[in-house]
Protein backbone atom coordinates (compact mmCIF):
# COMPACT_ATOMS: atom_id res chain seq x y z
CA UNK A 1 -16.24 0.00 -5.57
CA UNK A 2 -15.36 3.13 -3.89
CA UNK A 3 -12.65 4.74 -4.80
CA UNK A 4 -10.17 7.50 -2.67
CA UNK A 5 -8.03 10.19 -4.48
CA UNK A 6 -4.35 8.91 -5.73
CA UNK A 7 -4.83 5.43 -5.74
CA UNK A 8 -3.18 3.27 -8.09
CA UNK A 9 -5.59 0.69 -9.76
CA UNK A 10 -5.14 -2.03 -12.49
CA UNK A 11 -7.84 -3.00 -14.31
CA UNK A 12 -6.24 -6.43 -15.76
CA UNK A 13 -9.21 -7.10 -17.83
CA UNK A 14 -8.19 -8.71 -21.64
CA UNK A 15 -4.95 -9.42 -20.29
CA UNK A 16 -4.30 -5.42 -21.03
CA UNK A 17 -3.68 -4.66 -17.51
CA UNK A 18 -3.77 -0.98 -17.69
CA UNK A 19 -2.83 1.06 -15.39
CA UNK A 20 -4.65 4.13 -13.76
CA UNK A 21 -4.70 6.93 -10.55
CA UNK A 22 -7.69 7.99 -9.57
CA UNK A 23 -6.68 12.06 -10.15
CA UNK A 24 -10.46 13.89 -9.54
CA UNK A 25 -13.08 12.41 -6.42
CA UNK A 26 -16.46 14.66 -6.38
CA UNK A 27 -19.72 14.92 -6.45
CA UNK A 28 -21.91 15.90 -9.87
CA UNK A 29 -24.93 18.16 -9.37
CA UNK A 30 -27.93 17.07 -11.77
CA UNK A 31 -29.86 19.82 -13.46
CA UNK A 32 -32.70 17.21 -14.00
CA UNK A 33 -33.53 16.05 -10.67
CA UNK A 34 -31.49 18.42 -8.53
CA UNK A 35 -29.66 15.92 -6.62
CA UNK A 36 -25.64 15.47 -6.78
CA UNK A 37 -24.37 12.46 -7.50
CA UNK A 38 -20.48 10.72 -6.51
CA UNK A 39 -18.06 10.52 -9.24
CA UNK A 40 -14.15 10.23 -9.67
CA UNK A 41 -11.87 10.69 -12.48
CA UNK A 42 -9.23 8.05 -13.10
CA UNK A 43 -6.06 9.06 -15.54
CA UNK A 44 -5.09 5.73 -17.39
CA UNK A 45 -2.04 4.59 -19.42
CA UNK A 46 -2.56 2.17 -21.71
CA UNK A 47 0.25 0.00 -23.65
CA UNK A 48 -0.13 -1.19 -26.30
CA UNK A 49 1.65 -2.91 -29.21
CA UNK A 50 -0.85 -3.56 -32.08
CA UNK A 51 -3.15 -0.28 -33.68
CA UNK A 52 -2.04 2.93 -32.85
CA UNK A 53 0.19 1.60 -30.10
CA UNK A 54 0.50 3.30 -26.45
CA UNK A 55 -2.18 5.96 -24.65
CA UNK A 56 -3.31 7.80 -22.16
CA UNK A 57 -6.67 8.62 -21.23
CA UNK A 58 -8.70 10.51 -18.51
CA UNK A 59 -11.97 9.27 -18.12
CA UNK A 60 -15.05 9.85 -15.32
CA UNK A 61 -16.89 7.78 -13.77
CA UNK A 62 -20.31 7.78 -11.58
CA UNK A 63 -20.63 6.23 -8.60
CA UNK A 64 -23.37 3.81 -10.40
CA UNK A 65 -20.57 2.64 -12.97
CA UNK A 66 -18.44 1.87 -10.38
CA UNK A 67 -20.77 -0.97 -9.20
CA UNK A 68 -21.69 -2.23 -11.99
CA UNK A 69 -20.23 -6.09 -12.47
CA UNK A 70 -17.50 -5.20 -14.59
CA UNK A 71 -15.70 -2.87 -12.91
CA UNK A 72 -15.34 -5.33 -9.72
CA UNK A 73 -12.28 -7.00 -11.41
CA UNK A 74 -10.18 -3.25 -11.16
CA UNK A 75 -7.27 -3.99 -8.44
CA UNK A 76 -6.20 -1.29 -6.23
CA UNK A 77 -2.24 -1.63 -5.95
CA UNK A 78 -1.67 1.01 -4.03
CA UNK A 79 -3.57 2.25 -0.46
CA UNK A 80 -3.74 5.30 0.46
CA UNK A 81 -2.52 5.90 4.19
């Protein structure tokens, strides 16, 4: 999945169907190998009405998580034109 600054996504998994803009698209230098590597930053709201109830998060993301399986059922609501 790739992924363009200030899109809107949904990732509907669990029925939670949370809600998220991608705020940060760059790429990561690695000390280890020396190579730099995609990533992007998505800012998520989360509602919820059992435990602690409602938050927001800001999580990263490489480029390899992106493909992985589960992340194929996030829905991008909104282009960007």
């Amino acid at each position: 999945m790739q992924l363009e600054l200030g899109q809107l996504i949904i990732d509907p998994q669990e029925d939670l169907n949370d809600i998220g803009v991608v705020v940060e698209v760059g790429w990561q230098h690695s000390i280890n190998d020396g190579v730099s590597y995609p990533y992007c930053k998505i800012y998520w709201v989360c509602r919820r009405t059992h435990g602690l109830g409602d938050y927001t998060s800001t999580l990263a993301y490489s480029q390899e998580e992106l493909d992985l399986e589960e992340f194929e059922y996030f829905e991008v609501i909104e282009e960007r034109t």
